[in-house]
PDB file of N, CA and C in Angstrom:
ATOM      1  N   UNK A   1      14.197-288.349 102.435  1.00  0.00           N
ATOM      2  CA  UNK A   1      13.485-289.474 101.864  1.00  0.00           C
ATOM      3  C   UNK A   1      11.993-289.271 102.096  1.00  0.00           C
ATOM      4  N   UNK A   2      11.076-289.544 100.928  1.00  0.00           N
ATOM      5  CA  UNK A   2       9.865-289.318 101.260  1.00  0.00           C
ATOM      6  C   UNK A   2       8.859-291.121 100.707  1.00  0.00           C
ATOM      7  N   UNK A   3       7.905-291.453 101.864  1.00  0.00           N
ATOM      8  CA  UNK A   3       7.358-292.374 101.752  1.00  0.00           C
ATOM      9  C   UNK A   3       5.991-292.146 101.542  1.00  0.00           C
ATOM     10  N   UNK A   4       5.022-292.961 101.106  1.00  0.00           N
ATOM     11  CA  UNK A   4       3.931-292.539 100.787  1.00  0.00           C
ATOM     12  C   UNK A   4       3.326-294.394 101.008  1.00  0.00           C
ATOM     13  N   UNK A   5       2.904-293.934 102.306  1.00  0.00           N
ATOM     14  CA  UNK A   5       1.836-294.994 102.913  1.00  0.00           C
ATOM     15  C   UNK A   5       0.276-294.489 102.897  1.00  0.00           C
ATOM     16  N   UNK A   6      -0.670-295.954 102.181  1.00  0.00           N
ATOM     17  CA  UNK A   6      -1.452-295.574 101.937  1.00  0.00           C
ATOM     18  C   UNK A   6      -2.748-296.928 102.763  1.00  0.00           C
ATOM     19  N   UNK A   7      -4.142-296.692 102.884  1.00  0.00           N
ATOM     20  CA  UNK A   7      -4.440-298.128 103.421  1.00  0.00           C
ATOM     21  C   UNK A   7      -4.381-298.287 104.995  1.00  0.00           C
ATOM     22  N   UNK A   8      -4.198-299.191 105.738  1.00  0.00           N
ATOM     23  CA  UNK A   8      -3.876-299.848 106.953  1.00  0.00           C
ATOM     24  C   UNK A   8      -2.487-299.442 107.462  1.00  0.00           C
ATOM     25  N   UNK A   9      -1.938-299.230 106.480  1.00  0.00           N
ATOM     26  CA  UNK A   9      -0.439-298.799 106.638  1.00  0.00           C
ATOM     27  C   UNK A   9      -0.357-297.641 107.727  1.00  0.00           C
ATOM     28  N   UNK A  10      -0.925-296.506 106.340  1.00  0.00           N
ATOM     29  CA  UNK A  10      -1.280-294.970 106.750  1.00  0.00           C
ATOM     30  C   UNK A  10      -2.151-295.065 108.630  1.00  0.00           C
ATOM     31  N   UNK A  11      -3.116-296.033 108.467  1.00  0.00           N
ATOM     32  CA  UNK A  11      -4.021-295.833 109.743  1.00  0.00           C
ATOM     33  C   UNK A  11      -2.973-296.250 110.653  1.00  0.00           C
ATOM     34  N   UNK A  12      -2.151-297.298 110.651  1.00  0.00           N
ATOM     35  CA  UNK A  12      -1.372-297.270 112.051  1.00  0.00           C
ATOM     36  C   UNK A  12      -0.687-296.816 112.256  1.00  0.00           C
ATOM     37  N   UNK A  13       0.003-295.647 111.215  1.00  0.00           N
ATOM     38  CA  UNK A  13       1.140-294.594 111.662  1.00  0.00           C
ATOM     39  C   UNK A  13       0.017-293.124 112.541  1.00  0.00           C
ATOM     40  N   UNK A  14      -0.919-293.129 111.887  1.00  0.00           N
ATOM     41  CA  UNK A  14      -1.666-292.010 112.076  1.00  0.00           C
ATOM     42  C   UNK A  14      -2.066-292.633 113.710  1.00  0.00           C
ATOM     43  N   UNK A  15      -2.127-293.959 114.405  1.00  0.00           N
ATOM     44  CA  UNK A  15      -3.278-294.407 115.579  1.00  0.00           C
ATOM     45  C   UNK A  15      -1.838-294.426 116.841  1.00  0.00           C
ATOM     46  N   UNK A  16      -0.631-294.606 116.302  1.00  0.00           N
ATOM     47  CA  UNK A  16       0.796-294.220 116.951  1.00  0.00           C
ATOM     48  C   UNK A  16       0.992-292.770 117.280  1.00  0.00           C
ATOM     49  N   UNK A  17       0.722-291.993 116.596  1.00  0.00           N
ATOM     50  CA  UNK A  17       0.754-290.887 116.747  1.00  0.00           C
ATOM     51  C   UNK A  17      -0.020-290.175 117.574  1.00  0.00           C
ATOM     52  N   UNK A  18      -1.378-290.351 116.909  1.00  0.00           N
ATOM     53  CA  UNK A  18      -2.517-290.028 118.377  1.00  0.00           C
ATOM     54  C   UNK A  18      -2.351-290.798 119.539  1.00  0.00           C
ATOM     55  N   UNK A  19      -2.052-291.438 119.757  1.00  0.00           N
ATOM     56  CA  UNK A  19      -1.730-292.255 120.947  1.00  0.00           C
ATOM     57  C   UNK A  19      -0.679-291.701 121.894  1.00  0.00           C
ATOM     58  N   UNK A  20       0.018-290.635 121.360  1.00  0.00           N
ATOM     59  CA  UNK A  20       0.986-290.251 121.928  1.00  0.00           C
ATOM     60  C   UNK A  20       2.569-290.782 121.818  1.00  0.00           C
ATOM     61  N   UNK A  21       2.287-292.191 121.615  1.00  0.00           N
ATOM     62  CA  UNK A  21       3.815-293.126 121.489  1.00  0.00           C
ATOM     63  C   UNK A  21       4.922-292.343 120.668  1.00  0.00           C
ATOM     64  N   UNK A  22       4.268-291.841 119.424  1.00  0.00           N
ATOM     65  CA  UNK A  22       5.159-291.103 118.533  1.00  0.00           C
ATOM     66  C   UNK A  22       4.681-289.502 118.377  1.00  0.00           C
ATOM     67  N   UNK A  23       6.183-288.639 118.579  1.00  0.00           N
ATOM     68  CA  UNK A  23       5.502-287.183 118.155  1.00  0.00           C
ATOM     69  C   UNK A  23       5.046-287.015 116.327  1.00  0.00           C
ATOM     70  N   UNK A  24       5.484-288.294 115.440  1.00  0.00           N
ATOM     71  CA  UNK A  24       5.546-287.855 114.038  1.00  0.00           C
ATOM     72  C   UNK A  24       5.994-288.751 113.094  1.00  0.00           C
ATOM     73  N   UNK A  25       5.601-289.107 112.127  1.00  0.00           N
ATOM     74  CA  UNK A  25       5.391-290.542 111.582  1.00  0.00           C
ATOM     75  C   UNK A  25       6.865-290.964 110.970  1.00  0.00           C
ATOM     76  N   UNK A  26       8.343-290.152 111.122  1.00  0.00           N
ATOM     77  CA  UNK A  26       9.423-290.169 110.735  1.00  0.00           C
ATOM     78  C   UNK A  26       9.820-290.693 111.970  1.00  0.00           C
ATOM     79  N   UNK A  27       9.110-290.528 113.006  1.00  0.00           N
ATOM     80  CA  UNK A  27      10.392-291.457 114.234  1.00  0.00           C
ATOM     81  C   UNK A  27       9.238-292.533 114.999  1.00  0.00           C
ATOM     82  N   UNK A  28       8.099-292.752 113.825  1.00  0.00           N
ATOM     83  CA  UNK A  28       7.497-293.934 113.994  1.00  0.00           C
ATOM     84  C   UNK A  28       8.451-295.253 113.224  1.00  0.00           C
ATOM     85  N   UNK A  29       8.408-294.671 111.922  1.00  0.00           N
ATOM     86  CA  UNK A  29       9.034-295.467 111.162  1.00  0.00           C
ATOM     87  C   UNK A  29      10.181-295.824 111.170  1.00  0.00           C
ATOM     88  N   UNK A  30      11.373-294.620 111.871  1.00  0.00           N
ATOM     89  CA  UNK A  30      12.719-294.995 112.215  1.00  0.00           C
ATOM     90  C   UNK A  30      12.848-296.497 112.859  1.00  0.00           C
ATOM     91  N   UNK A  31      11.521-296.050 114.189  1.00  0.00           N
ATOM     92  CA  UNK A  31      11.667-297.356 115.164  1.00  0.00           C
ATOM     93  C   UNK A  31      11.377-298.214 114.650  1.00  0.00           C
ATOM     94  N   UNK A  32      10.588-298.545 114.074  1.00  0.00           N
ATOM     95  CA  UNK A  32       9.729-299.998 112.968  1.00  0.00           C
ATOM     96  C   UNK A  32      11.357-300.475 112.352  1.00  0.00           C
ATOM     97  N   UNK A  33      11.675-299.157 111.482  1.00  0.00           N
ATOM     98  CA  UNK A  33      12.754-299.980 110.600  1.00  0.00           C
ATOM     99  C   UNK A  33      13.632-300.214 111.919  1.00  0.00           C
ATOM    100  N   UNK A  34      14.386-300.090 112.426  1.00  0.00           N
ATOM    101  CA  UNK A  34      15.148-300.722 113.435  1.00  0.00           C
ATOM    102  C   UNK A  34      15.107-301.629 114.084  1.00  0.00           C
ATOM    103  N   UNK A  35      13.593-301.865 114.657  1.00  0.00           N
ATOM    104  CA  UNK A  35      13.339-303.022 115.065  1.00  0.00           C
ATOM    105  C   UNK A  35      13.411-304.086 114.028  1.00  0.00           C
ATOM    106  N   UNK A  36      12.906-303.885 113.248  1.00  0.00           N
ATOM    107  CA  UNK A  36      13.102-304.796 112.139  1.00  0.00           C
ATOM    108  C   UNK A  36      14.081-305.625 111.719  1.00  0.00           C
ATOM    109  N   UNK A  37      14.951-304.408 111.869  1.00  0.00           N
ATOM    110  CA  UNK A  37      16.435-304.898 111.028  1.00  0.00           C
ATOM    111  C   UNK A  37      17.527-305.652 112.389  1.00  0.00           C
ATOM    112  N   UNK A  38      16.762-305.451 113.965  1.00  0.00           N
ATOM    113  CA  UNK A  38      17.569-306.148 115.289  1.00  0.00           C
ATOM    114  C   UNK A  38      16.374-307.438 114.860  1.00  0.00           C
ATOM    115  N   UNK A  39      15.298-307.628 114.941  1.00  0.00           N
ATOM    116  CA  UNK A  39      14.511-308.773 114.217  1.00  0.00           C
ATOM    117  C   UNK A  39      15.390-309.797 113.460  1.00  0.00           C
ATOM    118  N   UNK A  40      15.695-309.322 112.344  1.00  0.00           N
ATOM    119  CA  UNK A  40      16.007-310.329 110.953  1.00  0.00           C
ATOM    120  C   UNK A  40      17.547-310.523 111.718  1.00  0.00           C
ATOM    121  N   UNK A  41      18.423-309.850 112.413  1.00  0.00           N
ATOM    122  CA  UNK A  41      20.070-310.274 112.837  1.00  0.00           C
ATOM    123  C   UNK A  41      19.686-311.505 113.629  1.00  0.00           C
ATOM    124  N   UNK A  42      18.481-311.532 114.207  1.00  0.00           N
ATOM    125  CA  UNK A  42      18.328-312.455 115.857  1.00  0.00           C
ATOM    126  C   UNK A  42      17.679-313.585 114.936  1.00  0.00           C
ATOM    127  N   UNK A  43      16.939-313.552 113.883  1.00  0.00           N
ATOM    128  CA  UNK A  43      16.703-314.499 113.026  1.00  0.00           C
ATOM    129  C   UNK A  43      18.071-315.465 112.499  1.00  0.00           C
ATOM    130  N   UNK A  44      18.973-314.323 111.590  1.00  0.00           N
ATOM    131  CA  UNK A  44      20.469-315.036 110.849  1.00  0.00           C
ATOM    132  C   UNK A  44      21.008-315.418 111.774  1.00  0.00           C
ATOM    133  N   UNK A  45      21.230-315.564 113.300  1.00  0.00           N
ATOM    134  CA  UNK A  45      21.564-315.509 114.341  1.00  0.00           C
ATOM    135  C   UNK A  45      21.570-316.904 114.423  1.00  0.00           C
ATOM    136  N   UNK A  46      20.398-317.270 114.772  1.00  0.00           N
ATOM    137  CA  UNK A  46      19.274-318.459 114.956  1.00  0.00           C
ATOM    138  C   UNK A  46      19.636-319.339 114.140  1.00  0.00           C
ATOM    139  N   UNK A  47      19.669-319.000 112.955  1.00  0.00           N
ATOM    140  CA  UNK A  47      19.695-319.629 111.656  1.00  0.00           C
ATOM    141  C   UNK A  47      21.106-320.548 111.407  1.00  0.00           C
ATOM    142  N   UNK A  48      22.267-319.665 111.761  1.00  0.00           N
ATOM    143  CA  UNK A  48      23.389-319.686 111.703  1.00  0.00           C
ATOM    144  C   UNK A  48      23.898-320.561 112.779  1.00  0.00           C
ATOM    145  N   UNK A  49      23.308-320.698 114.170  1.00  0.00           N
ATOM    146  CA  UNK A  49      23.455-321.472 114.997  1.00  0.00           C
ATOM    147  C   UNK A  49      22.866-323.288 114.735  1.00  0.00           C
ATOM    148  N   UNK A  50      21.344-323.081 114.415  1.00  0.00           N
ATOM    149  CA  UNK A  50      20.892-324.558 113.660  1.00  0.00           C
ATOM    150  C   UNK A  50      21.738-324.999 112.736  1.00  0.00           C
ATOM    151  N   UNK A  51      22.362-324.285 111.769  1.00  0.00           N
ATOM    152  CA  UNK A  51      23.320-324.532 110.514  1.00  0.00           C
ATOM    153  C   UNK A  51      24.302-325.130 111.430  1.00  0.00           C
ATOM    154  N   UNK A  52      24.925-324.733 112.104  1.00  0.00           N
ATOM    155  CA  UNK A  52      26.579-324.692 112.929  1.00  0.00           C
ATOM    156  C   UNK A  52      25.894-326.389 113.747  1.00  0.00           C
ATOM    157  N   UNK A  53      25.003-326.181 114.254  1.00  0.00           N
ATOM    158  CA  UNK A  53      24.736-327.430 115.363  1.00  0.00           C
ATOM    159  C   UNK A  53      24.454-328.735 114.305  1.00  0.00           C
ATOM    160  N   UNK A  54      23.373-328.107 113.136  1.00  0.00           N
ATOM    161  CA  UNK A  54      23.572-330.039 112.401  1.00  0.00           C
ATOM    162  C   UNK A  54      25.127-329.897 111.563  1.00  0.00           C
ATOM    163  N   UNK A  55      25.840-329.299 111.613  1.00  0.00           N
ATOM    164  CA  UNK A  55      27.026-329.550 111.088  1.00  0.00           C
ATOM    165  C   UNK A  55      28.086-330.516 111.714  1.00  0.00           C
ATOM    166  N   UNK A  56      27.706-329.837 113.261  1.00  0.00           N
ATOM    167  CA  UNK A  56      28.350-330.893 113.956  1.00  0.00           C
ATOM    168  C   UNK A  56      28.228-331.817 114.257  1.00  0.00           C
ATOM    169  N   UNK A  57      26.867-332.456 113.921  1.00  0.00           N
ATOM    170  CA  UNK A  57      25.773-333.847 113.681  1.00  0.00           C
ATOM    171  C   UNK A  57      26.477-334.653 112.695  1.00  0.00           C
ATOM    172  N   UNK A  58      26.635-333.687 111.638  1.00  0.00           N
ATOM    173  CA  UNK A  58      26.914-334.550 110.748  1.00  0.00           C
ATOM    174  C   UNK A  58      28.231-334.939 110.951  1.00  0.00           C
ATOM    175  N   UNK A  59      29.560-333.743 111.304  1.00  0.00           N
ATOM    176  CA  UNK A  59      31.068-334.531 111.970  1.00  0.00           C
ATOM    177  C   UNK A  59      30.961-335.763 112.747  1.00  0.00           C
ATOM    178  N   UNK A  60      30.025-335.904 113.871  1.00  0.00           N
ATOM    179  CA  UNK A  60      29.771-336.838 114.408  1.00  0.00           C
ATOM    180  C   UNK A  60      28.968-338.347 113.547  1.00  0.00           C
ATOM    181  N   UNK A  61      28.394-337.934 112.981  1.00  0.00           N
ATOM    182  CA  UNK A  61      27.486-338.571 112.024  1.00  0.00           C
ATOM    183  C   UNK A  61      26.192-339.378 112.956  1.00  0.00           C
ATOM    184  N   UNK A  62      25.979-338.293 113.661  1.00  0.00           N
ATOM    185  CA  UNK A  62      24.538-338.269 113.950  1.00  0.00           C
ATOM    186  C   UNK A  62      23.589-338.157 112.808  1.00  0.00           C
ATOM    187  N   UNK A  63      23.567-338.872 112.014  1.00  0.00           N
ATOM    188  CA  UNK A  63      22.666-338.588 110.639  1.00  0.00           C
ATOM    189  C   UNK A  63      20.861-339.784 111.010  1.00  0.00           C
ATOM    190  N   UNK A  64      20.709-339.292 109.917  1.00  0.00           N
ATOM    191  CA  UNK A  64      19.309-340.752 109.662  1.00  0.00           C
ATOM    192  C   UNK A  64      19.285-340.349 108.155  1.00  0.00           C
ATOM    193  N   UNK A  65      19.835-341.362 107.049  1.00  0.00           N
ATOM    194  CA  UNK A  65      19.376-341.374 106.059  1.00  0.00           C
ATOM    195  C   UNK A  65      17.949-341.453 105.446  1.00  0.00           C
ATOM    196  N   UNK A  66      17.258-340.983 104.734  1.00  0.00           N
ATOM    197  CA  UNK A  66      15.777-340.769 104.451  1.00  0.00           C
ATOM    198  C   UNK A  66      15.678-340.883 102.633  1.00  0.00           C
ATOM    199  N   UNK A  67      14.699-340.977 102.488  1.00  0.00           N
ATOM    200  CA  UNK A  67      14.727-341.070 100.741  1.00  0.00           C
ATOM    201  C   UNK A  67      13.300-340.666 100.608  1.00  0.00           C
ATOM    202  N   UNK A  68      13.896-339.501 100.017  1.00  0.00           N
ATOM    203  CA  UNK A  68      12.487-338.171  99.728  1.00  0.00           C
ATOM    204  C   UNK A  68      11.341-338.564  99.128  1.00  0.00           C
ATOM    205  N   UNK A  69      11.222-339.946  98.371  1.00  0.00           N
ATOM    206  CA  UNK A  69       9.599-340.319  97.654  1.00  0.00           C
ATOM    207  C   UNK A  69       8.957-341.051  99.124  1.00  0.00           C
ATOM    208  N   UNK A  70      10.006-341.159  99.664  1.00  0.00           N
ATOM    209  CA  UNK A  70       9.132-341.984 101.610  1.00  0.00           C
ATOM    210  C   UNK A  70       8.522-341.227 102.181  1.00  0.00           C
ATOM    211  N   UNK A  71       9.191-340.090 102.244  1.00  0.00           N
ATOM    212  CA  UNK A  71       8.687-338.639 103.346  1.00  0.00           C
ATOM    213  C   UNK A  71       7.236-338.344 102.537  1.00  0.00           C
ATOM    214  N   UNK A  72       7.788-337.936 100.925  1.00  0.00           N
ATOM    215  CA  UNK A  72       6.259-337.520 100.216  1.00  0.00           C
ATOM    216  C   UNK A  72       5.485-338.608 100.032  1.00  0.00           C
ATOM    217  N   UNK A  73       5.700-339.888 100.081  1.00  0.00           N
ATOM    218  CA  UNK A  73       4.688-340.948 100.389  1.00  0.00           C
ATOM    219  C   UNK A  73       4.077-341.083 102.097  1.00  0.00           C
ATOM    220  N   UNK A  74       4.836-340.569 102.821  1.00  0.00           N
ATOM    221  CA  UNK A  74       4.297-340.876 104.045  1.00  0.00           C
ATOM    222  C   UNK A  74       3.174-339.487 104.275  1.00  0.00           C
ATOM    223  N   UNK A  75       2.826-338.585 103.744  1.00  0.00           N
ATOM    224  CA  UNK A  75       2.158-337.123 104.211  1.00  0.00           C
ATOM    225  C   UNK A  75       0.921-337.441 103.380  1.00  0.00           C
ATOM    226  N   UNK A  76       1.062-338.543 102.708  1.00  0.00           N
ATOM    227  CA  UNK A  76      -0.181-338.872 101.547  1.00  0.00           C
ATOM    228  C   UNK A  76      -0.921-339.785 102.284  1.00  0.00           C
ATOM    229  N   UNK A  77      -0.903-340.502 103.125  1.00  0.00           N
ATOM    230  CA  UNK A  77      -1.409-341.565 103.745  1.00  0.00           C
ATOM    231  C   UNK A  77      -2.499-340.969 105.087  1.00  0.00           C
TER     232      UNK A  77
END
């Protein structure tokens, strides 16, 4: 696979490298994408847990009914 970073991009693969952290901008980027992709799981993670917890709000009916021209009338004031 070949990438072609150009810009700010290019400068922080090139400032990783001199730095020593990375021998070479293929196992700079490995790590980036990896981290990335343990990033966005710990996100759906997160996500999936808030989903799961007001669900059980609502079994319980821990609710507060609201009526959406109130909310956008109240941010106007």
């Amino acid at each position: 696979m070949q990438i072609r970073l150009s810009g700010k991009a290019a400068e922080i693969v090139e400032a990783q490298i001199a730095s020593g952290l990375y021998t070479n901008a293929a196992d700079f980027i490995s790590d980036i994408v990896l981290r990335a992709d343990e990033f966005n799981q710990l996100k759906l993670e997160r996500l999936r847990r808030e989903v799961s917890i007001g669900l059980e709000e609502i079994k319980r009916g821990d609710v507060v009914e609201v009526d959406l021209e109130d909310i956008l009338n109240a941010d106007v004031k």
